[in-house]
N, C-alpha and C. Protein backbone atom coordinates (compact mmCIF):
# COMPACT_ATOMS: atom_id res chain seq x y z
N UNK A 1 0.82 -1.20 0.00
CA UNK A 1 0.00 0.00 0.00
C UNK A 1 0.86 1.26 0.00
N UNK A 2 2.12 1.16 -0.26
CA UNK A 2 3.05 2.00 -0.08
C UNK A 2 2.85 2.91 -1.15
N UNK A 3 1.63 2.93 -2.21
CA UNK A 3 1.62 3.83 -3.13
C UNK A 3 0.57 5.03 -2.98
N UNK A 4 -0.19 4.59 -1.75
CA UNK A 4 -0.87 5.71 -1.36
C UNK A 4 0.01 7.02 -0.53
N UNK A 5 -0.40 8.22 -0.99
CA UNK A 5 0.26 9.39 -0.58
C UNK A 5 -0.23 9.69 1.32
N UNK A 6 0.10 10.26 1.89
CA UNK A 6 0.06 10.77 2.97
C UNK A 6 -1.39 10.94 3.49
N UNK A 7 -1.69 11.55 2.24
CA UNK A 7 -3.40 11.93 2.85
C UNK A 7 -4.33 11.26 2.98
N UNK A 8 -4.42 10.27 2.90
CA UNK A 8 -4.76 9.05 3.32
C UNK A 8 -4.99 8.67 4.78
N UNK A 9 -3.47 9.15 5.59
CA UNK A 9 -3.55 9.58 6.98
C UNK A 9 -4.72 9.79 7.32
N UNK A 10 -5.58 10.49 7.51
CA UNK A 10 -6.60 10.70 7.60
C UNK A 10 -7.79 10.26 7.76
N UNK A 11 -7.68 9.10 6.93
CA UNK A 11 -9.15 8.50 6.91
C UNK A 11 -8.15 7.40 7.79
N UNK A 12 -9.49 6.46 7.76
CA UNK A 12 -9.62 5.35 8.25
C UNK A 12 -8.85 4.38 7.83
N UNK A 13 -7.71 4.15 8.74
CA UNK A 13 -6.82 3.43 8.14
C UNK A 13 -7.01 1.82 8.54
N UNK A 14 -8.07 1.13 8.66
CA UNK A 14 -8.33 0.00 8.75
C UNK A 14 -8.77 -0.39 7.16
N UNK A 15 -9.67 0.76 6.52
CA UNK A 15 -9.75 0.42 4.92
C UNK A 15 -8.55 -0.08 4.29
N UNK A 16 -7.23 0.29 4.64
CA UNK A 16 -5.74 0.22 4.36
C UNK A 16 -5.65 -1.02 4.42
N UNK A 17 -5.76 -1.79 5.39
CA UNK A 17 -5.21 -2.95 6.31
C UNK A 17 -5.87 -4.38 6.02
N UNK A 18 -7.20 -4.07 5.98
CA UNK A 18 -8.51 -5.06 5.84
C UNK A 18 -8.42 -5.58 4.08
N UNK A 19 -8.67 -6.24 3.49
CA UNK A 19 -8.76 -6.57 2.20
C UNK A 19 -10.20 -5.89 1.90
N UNK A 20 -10.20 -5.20 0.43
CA UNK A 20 -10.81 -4.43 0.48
C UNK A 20 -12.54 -5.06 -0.07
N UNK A 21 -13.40 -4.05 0.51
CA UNK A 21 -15.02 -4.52 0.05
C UNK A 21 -15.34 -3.39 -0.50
N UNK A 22 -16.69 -3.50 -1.55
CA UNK A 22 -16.99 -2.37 -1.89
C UNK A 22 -17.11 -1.36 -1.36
N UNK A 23 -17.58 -1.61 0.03
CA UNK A 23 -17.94 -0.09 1.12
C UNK A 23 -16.83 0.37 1.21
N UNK A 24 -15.38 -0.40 1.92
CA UNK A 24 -14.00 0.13 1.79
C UNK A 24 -13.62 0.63 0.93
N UNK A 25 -13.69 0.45 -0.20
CA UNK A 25 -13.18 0.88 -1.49
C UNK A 25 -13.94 2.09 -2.14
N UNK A 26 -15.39 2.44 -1.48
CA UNK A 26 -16.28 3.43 -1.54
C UNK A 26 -15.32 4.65 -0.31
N UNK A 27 -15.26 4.05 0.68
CA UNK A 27 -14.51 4.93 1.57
C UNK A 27 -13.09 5.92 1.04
N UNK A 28 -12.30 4.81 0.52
CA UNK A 28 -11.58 5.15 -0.41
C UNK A 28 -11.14 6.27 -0.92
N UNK A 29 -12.31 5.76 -2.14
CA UNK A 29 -12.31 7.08 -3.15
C UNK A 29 -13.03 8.17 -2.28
N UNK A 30 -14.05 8.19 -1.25
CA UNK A 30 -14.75 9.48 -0.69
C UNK A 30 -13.47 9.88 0.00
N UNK A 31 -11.79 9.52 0.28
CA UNK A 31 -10.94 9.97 0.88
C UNK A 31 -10.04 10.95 0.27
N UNK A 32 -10.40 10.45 -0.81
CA UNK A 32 -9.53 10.60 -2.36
C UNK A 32 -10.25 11.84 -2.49
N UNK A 33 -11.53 12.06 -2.44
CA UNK A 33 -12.50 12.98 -3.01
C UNK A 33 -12.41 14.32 -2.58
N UNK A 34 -12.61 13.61 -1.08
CA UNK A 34 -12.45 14.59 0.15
C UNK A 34 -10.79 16.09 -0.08
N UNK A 35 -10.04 14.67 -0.36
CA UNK A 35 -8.60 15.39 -0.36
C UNK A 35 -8.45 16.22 -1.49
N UNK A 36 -9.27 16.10 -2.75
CA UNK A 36 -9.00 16.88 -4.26
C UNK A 36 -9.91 18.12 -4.03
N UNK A 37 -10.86 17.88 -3.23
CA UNK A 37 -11.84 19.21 -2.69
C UNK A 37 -11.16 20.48 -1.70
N UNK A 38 -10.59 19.63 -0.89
CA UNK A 38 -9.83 20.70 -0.57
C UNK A 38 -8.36 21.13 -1.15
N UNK A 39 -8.12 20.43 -1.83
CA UNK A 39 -7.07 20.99 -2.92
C UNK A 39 -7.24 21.96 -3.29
N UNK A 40 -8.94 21.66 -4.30
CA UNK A 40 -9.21 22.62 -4.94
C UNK A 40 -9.60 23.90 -4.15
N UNK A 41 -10.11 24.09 -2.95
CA UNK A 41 -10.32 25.07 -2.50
C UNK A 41 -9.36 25.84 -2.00
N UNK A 42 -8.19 25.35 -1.46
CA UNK A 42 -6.79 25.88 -1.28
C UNK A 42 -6.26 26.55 -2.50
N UNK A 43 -6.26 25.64 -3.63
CA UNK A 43 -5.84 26.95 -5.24
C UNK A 43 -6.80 27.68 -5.18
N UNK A 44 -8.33 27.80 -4.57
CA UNK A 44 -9.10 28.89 -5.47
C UNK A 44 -9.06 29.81 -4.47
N UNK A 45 -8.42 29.94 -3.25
CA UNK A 45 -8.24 30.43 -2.14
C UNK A 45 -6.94 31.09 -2.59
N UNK A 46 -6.35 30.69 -2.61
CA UNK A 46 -4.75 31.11 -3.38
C UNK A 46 -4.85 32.64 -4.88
N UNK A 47 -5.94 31.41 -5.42
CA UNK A 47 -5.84 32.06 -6.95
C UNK A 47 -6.63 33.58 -6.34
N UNK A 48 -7.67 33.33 -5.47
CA UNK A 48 -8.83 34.97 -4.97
C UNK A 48 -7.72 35.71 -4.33
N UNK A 49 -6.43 35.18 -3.51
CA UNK A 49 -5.62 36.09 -2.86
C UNK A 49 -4.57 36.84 -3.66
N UNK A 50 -4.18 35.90 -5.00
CA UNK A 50 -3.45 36.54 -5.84
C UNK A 50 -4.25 37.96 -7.14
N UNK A 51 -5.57 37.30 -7.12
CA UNK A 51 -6.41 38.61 -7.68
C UNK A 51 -6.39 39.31 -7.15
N UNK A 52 -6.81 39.26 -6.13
CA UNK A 52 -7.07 40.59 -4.65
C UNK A 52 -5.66 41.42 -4.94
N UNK A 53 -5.07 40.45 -4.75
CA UNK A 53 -2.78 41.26 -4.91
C UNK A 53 -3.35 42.19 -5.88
N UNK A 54 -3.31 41.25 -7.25
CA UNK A 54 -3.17 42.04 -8.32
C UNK A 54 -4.31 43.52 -8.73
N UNK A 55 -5.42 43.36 -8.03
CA UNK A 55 -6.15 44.23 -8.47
C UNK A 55 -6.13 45.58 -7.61
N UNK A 56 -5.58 45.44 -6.06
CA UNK A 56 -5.69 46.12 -5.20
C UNK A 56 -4.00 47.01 -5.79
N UNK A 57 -3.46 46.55 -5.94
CA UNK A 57 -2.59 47.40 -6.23
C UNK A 57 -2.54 48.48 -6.95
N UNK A 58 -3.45 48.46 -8.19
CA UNK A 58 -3.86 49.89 -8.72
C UNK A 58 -3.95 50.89 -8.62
């Protein structure tokens, strides 16, 4: 399982451990999901602070 990244940490790491069932493997990806959501909200958080930069400077 050494190919899962860090964030994974997070969830439930018996899904890790256990051989996997659909619900586990549903868990999974909602970990996976979870983690690209706040990705994305961290760049669009990023990207509103770098507009703000750029526009306030005017």
């Amino acid at each position: 399982m050494t190919f899962f990244p860090g964030f994974l940490g997070n969830c439930d790491r018996n899904l890790l451990l256990k051989r996997y069932t659909k619900v586990q493997l549903y868990g999974i990806k909602y970990c996976m999901f979870l983690f690209l959501q706040s990705l994305e909200t961290e760049l669009q958080n990023k990207w509103d602070k770098d507009i703000y930069h750029l526009t306030s400077v005017r």
